[in-house]
Protein backbone atom coordinates (compact mmCIF):
# COMPACT_ATOMS: atom_id res chain seq x y z
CA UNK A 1 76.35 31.21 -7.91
CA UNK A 2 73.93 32.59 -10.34
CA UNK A 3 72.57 29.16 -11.27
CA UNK A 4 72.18 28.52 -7.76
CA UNK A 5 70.41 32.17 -7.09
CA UNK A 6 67.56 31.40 -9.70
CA UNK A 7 66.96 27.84 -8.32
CA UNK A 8 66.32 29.43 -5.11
CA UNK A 9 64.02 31.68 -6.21
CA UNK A 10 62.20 29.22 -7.88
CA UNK A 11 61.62 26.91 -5.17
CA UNK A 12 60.81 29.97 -2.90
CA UNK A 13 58.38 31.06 -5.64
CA UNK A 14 56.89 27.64 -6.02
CA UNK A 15 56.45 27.46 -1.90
CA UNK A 16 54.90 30.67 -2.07
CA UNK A 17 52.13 29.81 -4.55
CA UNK A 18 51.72 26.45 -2.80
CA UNK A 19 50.93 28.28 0.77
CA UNK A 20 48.38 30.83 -1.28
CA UNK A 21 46.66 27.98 -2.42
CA UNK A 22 46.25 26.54 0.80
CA UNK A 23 45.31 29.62 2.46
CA UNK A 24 42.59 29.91 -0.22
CA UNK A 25 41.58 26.20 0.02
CA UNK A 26 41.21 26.79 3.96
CA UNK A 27 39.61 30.18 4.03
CA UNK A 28 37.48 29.84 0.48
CA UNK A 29 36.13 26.65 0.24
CA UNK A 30 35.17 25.62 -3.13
CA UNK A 31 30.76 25.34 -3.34
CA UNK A 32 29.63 22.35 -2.69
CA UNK A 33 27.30 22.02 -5.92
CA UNK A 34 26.07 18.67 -4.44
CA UNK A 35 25.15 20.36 -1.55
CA UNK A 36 22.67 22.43 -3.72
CA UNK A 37 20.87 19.57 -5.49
CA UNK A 38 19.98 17.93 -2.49
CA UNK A 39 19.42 20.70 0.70
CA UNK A 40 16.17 20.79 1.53
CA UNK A 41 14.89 17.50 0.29
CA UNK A 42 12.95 15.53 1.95
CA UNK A 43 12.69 11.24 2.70
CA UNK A 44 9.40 9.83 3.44
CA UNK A 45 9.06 6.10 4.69
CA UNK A 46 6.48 3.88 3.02
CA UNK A 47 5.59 0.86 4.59
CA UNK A 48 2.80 -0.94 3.30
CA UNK A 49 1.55 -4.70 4.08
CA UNK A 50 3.70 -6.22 1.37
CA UNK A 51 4.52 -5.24 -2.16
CA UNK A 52 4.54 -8.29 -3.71
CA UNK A 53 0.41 -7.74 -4.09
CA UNK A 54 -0.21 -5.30 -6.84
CA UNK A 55 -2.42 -3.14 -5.10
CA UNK A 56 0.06 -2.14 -2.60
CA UNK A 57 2.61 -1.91 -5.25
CA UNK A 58 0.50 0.53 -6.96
CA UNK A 59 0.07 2.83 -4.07
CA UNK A 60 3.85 2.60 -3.20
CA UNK A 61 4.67 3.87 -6.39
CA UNK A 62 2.15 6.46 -6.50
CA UNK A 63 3.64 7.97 -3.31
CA UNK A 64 7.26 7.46 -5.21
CA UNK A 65 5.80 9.56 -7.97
CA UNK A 66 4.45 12.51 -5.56
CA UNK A 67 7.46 12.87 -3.64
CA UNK A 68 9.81 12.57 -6.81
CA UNK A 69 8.00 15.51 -8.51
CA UNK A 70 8.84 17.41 -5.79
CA UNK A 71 12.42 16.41 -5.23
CA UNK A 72 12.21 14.13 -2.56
CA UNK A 73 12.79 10.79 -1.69
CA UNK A 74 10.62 7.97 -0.87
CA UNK A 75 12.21 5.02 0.97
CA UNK A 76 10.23 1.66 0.82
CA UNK A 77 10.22 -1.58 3.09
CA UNK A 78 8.34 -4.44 2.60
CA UNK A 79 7.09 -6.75 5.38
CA UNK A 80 5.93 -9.35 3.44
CA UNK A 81 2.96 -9.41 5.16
CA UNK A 82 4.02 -10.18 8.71
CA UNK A 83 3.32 -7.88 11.75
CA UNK A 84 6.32 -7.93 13.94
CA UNK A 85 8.67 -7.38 10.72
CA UNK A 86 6.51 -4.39 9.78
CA UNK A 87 6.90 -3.15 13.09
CA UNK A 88 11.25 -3.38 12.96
CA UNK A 89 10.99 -1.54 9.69
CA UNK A 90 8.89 1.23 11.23
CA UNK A 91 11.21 1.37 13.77
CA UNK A 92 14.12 1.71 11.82
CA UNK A 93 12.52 4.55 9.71
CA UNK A 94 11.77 6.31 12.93
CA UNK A 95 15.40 5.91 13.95
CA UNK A 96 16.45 7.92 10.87
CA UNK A 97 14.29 10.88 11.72
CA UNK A 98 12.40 10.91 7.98
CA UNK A 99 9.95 13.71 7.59
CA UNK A 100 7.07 11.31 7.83
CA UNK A 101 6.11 7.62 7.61
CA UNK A 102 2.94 6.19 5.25
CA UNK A 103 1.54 2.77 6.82
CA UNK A 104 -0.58 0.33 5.59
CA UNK A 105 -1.05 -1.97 8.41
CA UNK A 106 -1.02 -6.11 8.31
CA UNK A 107 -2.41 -5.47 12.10
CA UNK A 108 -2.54 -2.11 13.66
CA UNK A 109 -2.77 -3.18 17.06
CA UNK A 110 0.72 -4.86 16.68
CA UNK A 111 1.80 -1.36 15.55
CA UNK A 112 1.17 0.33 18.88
CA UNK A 113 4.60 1.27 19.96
CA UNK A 114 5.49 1.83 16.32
CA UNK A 115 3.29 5.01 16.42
CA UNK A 116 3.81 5.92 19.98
CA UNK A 117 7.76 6.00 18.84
CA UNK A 118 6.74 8.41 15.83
CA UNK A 119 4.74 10.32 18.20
CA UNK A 120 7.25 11.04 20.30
CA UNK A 121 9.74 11.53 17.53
CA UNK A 122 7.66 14.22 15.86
CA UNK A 123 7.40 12.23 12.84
CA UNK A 124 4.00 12.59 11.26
CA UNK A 125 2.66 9.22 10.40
CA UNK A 126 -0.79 8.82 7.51
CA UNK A 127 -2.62 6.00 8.15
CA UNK A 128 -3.74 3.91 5.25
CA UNK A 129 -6.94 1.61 5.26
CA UNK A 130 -7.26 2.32 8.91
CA UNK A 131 -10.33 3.35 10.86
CA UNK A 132 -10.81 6.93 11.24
CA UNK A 133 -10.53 6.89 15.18
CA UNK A 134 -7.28 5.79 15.12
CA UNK A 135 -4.76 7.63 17.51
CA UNK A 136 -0.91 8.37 17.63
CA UNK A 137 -1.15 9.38 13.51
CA UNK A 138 -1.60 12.46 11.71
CA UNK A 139 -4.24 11.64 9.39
CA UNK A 140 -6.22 8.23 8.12
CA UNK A 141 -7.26 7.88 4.90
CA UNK A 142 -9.51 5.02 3.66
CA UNK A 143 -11.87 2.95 1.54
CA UNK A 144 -14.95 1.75 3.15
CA UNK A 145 -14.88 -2.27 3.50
CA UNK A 146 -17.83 -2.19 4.90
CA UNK A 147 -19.26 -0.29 1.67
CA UNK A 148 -17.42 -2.65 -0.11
CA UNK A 149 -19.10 -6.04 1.58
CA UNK A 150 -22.43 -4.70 0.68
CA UNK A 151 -21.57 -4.25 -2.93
CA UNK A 152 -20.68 -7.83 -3.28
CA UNK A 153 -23.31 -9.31 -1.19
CA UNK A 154 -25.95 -6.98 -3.39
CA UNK A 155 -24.38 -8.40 -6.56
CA UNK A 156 -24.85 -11.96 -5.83
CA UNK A 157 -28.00 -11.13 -4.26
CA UNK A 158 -29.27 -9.97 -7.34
CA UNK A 159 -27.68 -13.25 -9.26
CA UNK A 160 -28.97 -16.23 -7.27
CA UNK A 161 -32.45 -16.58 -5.11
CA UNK A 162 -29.84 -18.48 -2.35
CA UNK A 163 -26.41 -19.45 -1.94
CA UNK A 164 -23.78 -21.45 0.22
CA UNK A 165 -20.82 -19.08 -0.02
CA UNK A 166 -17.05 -19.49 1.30
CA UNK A 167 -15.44 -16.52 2.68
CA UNK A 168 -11.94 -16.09 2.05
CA UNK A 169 -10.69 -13.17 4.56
CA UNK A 170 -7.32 -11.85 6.66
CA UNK A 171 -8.14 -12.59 9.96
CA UNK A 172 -6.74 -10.09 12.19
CA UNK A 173 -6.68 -7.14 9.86
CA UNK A 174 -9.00 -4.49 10.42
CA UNK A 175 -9.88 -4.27 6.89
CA UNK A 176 -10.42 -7.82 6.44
CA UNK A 177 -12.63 -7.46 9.20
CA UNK A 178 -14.94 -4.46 8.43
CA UNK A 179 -15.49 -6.11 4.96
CA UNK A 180 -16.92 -9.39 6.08
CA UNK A 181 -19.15 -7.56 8.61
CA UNK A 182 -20.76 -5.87 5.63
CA UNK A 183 -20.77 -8.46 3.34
CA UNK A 184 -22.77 -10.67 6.31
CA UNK A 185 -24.87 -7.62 7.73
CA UNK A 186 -26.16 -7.71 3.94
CA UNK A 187 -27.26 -10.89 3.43
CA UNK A 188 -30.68 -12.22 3.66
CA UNK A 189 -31.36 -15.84 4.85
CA UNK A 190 -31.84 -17.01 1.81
CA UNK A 191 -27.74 -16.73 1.87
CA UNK A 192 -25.24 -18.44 3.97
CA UNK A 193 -21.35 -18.30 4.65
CA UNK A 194 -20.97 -22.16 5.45
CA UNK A 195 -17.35 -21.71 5.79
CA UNK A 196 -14.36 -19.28 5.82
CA UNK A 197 -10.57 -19.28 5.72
CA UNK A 198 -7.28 -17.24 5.33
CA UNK A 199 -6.23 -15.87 2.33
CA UNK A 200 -3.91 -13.25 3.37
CA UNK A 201 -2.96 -11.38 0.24
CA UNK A 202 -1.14 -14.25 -1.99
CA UNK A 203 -2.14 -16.32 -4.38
CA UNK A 204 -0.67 -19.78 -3.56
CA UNK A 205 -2.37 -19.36 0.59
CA UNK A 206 -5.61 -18.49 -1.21
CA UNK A 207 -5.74 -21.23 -3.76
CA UNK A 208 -4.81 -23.94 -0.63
CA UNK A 209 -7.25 -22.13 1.81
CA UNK A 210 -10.15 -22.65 -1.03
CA UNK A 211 -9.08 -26.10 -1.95
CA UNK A 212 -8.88 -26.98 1.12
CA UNK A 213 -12.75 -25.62 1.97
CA UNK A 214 -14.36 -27.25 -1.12
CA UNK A 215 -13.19 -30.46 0.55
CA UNK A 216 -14.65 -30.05 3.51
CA UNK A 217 -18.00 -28.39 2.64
CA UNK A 218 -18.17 -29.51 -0.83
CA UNK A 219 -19.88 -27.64 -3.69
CA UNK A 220 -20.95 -24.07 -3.04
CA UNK A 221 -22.72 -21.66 -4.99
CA UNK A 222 -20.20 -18.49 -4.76
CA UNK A 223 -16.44 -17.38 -2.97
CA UNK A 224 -16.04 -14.42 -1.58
CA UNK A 225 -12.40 -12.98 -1.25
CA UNK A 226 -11.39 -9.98 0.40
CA UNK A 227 -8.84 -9.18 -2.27
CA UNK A 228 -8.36 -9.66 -5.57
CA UNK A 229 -4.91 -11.89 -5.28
CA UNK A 230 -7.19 -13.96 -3.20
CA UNK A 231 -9.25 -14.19 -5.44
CA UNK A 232 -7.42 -15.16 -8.47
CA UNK A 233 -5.40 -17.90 -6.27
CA UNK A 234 -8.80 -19.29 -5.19
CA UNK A 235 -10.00 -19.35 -9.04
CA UNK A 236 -6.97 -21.89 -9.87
CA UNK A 237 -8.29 -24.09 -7.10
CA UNK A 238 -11.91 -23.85 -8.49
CA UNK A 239 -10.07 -24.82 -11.72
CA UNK A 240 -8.66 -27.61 -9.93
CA UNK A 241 -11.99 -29.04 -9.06
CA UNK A 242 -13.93 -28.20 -12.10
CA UNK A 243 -16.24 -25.67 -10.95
CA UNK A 244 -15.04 -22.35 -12.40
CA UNK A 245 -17.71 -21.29 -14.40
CA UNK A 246 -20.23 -22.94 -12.25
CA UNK A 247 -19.21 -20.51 -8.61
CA UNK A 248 -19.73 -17.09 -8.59
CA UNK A 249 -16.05 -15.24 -7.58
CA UNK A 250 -15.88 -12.15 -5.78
CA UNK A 251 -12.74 -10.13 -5.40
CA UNK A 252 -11.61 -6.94 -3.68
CA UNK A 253 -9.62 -4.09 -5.28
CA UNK A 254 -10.28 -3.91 -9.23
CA UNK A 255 -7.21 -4.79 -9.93
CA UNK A 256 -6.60 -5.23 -14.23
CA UNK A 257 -5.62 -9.10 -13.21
CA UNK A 258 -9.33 -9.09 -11.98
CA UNK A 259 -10.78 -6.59 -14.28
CA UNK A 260 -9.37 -8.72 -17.24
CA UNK A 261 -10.75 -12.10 -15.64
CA UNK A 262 -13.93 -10.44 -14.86
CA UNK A 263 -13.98 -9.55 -19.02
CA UNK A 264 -13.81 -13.05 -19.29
CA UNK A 265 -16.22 -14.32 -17.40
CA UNK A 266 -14.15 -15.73 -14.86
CA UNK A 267 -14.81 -13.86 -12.25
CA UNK A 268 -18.41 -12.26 -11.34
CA UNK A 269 -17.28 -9.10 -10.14
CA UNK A 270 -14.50 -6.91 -7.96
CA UNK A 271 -14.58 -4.31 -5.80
CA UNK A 272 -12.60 -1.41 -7.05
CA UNK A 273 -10.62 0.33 -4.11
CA UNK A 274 -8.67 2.78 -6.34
CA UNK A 275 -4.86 2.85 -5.05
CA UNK A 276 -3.70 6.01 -7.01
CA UNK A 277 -6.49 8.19 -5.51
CA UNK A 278 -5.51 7.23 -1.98
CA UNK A 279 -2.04 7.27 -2.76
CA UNK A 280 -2.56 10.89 -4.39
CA UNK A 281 -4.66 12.02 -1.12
CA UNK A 282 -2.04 10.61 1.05
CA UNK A 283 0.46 12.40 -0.58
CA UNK A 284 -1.68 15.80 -0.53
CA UNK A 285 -2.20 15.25 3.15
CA UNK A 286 1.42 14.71 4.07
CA UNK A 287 2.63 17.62 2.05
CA UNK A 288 -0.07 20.24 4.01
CA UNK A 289 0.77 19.01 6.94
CA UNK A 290 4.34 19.71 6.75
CA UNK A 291 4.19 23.19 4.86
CA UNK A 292 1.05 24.26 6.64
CA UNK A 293 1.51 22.50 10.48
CA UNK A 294 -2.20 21.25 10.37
CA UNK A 295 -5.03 19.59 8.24
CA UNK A 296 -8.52 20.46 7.93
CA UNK A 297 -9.78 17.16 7.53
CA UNK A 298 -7.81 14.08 9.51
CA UNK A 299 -9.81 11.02 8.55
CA UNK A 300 -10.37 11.16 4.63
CA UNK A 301 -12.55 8.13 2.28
CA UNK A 302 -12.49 7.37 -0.87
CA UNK A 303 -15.51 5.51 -2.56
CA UNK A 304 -15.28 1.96 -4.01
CA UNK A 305 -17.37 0.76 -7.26
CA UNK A 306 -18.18 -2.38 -7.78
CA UNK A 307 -17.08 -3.87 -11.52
CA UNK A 308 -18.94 -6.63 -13.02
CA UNK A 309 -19.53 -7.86 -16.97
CA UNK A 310 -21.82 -4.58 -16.91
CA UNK A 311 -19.76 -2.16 -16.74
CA UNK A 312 -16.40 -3.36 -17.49
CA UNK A 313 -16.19 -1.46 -20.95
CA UNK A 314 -15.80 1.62 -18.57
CA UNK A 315 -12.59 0.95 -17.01
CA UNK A 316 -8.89 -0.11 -18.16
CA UNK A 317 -8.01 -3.78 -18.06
CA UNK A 318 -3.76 -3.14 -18.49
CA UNK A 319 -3.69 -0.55 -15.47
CA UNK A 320 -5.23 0.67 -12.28
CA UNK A 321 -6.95 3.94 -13.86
């Protein structure tokens, strides 16, 4: 009987620390540790034109590095330069309430119920390379194509009494746009764009679209790309035909790919557009906005430079700064 006394108690011992661990468990919940690293953080959408161009990769992860210092999260998409598929992903991000969206449209009119969605969401949206009357965003924060036009058209200018130029552009983007304005509204008449085609932002469209302009208009005396991957695809086709080294090449963004051919000689110049400054104001404005509830100044620009053989002992030719 005594054996089976002390089992009892045992058990009823054992059942009795098992229920005061439970009623601990249920009343005291352990700290959720986790819960500590991550309350309060915050996830930003970036959705730029495509990030397979290395300016756009370099302002993606700029804004990465901004929100990361701070603890927060930056979730990219990547269109691959097509409109309607930047508009989904915008529209996804939306749908996950972030705290705000950066946007570097491929067409901001096909964007329109994008940013009426984020309106109406309360999700602040920043505006990259957009024009400064721009509605349903928080902020817009750009270089100045047109600025950037002149520089080039000034450069050759200055390099040739006349020329038969081809204009590789982006039809359709409003960047694209502004620039050749500028670049045309700067020429004399001395100068003329005898033809023009899409490069979009990749190399291979660029080198066909240029190749595919020599043929019909034959020699020329310069090209003229909106950006620099433009640029460098339409210096393989020049290659193709013999004439680099004989046609000035203009490019868009200062990128170290152009910087380094511009060092060579290969290209005549590029317009820097500086991606980590934007990025960095970008970032700045997003951050007031949410800590402060307004900005002072909703439509920000940053300057451009134009980099030539001249000056190209002034800037990097391995990175962006």
């Amino acid at each position: 009987m005594k054996k089976n006394s002390l089992l009892y108690e045992l058990l009823a011992g054992a059942l009795l620390g098992l229920l005061l661990v439970l009623f601990l468990f249920l009343y005291f919940p352990p700290y959720d540790y986790s819960y500590q690293q991550t309350a309060g953080r915050r996830t930003f959408g970036s959705v730029m034109q495509t990030l397979s161009d290395p300016y756009y990769q370099a302002v993606d992860n700029k804004l990465r590095a901004i929100a990361e210092s701070r603890g927060d999260v930056l979730i990219s998409r990547d269109p691959r330069q097509r409109g309607d598929k930047q508009l989904e992903q915008i529209l996804e991000l939306i749908a996950q309430q972030p705290d705000g969206i950066f946007v570097s449209a491929v067409d901001w009119g096909q964007l329109v119920p994008a940013l009426q969605a984020a309106e109406e969401a309360g999700v602040p949206v920043i505006a990259l390379d957009a024009a400064p009357d721009l509605e349903r965003v928080s902020a817009t924060i750009s270089t100045d194509p047109w600025d950037a036009g002149r520089l080039c058209a000034s450069d050759l200018m200055m390099r040739l009494p006349g020329a038969r130029i081809l204009v590789l552009d982006q039809p359709g983007n409003r960047y694209s746009n502004a620039f050749v304005r500028g670049f045309r509204d700067a020429l004399t008449e001395e100068y003329r764009i005898v033809g023009e085609g899409d490069g979009g932002r990749r190399l291979a469209a660029a080198s066909r679209a240029c190749g595919s302009l020599l043929e019909v208009h034959g020699a020329v005396d310069a090209v003229v790309a909106i950006n620099d991957q433009s640029a460098v695809g339409a210096l393989t086709a020049l290659e193709w035909y013999g004439l680099d080294g004989q046609v000035l090449l203009y490019g868009v963004d200062g990128s170290p790919q152009a910087r380094s051919a511009v060092q060579k000689g290969l290209m005549a110049g590029t317009v820097a557009r500086y991606p980590y400054e934007l990025a960095q104001l970008a970032g700045d404005a997003m951050y007031a906005l949410l800590e402060d509830g307004a900005l002072e100044k909703t439509s920000m620009h940053i300057g451009v430079s134009m980099i030539t053989a001249a000056n190209i002992d002034d800037f990097e030719l391995t990175s962006w700064q």
